[in-house]
N, C-alpha and C. Protein backbone atom coordinates (compact mmCIF):
# COMPACT_ATOMS: atom_id res chain seq x y z
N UNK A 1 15.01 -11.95 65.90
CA UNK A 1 14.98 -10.70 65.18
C UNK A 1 13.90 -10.79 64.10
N UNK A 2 13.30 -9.91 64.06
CA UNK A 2 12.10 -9.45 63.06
C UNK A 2 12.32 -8.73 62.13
N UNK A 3 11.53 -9.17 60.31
CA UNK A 3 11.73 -7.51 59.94
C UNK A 3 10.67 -7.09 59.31
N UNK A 4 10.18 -6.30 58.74
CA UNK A 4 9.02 -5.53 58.46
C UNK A 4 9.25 -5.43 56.75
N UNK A 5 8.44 -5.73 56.14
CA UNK A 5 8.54 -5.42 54.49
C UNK A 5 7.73 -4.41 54.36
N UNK A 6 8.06 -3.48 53.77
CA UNK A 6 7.33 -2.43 53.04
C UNK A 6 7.64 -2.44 51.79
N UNK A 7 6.11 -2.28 51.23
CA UNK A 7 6.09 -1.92 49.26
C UNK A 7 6.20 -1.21 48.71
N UNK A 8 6.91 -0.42 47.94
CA UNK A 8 6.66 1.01 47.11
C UNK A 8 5.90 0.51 45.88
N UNK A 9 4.33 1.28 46.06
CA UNK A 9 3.54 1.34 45.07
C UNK A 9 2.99 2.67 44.86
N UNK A 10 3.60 3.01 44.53
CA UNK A 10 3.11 4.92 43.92
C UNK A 10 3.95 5.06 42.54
N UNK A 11 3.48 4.14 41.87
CA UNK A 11 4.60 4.90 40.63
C UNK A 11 2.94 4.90 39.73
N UNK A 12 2.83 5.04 38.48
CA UNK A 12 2.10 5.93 37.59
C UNK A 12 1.28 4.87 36.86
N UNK A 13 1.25 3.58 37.31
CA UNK A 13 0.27 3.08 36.84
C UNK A 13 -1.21 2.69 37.00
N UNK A 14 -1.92 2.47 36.06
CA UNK A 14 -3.43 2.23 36.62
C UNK A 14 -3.85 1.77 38.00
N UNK A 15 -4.76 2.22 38.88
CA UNK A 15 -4.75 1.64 40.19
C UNK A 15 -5.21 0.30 40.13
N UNK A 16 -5.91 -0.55 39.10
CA UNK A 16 -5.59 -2.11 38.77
C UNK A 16 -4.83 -2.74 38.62
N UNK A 17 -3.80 -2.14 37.99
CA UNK A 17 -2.60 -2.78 37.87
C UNK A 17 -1.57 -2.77 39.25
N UNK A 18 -1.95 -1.53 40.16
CA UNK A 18 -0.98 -1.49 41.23
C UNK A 18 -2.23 -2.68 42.66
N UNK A 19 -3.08 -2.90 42.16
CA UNK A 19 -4.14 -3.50 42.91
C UNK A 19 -3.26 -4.88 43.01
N UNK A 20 -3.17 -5.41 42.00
CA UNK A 20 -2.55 -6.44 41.97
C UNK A 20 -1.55 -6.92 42.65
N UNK A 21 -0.98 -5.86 42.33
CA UNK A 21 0.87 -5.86 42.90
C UNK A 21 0.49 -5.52 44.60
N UNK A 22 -0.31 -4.52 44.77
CA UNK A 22 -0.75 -4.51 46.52
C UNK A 22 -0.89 -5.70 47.08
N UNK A 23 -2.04 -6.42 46.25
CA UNK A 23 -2.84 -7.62 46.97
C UNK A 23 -1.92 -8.97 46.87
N UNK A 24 -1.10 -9.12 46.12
CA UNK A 24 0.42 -9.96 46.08
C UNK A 24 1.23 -9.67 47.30
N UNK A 25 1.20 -8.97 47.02
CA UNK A 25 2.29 -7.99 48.55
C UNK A 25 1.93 -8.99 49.73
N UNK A 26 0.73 -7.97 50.01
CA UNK A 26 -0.05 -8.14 50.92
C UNK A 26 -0.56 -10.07 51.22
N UNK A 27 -0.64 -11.11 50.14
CA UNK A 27 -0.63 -12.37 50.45
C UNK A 27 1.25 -12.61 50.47
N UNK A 28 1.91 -11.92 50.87
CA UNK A 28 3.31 -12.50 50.88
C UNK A 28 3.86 -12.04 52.20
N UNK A 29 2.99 -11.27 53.06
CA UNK A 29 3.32 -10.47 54.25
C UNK A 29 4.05 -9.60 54.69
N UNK A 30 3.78 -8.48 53.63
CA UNK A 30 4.18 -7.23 53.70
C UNK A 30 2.87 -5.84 54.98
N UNK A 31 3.67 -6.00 55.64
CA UNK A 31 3.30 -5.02 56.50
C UNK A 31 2.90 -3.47 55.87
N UNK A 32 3.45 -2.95 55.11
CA UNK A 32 3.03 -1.27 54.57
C UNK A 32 3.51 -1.30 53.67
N UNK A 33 2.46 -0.47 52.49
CA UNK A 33 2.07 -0.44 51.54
C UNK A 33 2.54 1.64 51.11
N UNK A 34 3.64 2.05 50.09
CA UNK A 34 3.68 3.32 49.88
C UNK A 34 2.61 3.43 48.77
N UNK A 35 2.10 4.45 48.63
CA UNK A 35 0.70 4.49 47.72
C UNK A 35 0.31 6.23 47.62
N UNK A 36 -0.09 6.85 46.50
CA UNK A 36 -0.59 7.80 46.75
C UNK A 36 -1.36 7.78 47.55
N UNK A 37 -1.86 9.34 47.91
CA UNK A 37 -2.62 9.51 48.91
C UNK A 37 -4.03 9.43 48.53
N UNK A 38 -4.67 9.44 46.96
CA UNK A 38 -5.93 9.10 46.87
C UNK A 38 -6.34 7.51 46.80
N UNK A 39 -5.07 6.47 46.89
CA UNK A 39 -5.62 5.31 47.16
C UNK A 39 -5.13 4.81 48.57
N UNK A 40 -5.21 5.92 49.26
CA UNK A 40 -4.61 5.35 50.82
C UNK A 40 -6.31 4.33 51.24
N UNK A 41 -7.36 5.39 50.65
CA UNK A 41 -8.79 3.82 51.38
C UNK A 41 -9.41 2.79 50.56
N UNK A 42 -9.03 3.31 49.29
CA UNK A 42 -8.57 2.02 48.50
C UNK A 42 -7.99 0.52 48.67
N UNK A 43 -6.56 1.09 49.11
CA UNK A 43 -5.85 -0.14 49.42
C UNK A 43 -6.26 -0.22 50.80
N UNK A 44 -6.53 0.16 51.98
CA UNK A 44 -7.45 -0.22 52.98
C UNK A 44 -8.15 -1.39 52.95
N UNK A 45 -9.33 -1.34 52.21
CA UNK A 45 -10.01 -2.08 51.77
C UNK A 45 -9.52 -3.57 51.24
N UNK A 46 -8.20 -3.41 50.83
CA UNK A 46 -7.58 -4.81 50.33
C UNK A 46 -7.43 -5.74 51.45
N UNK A 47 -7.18 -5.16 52.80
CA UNK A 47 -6.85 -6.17 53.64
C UNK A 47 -5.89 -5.67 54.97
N UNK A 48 -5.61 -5.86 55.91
CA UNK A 48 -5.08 -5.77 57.02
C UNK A 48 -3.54 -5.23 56.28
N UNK A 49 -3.28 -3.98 55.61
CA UNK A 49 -2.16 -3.58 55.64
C UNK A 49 -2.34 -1.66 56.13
N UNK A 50 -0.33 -1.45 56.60
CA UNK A 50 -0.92 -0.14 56.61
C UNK A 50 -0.31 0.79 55.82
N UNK A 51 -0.52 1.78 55.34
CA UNK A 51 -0.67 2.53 54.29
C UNK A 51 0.48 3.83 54.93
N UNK A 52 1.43 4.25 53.76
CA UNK A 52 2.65 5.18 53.85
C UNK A 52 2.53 6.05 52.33
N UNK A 53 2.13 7.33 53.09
CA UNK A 53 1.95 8.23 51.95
C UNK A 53 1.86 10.19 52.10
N UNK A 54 1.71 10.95 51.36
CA UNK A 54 1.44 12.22 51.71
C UNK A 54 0.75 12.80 52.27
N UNK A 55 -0.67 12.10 51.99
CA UNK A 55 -1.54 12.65 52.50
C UNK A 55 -1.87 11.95 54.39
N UNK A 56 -2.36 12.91 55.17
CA UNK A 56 -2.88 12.86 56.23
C UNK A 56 -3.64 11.50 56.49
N UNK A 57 -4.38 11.16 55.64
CA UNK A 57 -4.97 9.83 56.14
C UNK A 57 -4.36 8.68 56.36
N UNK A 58 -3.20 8.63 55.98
CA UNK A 58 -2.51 7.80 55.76
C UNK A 58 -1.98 7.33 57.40
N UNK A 59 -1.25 5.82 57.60
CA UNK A 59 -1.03 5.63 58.72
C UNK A 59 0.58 6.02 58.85
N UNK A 60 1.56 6.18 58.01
CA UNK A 60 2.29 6.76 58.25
C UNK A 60 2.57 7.83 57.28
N UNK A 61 3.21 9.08 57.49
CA UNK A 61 2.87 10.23 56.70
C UNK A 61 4.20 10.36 55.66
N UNK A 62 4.19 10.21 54.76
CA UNK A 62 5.51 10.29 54.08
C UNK A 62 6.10 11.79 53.83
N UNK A 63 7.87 12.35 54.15
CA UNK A 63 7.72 13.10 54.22
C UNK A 63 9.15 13.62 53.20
N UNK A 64 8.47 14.67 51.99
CA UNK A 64 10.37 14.41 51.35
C UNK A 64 11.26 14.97 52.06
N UNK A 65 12.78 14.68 51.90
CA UNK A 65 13.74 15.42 52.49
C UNK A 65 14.26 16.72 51.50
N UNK A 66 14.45 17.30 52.75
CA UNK A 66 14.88 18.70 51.86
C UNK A 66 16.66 18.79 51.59
């Protein structure tokens, strides 16, 4: 059995400070990364993760419940 870690990083701090906390993640083997949607190619760029958010570019689309 397998399991998949995902990060919630969309809360309100500087995108350096959430850089950090991504790129930690991401050396601990976290598969997807939640992130606003203006640093969905941002965190791209950090490394082989995939990205969960509002916007369209994103690899999975986050969606609220009503």
């Amino acid at each position: 059995m397998s399991k998949e870690v995902w990060v919630k990083a969309d809360w309100s701090e500087p995108w350096e400070e959430r850089k950090k906390f991504i790129t930690s993640a991401l050396e601990a083997g976290a598969e997807a990364v939640i992130v606003p949607g203006e640093d969905v190619e941002k965190t791209r760029k950090l490394g082989n993760i995939e990205t969960i958010s509002k916007s369209e570019e994103s690899d999975f689309f986050l969606r609220e419940a009503s």
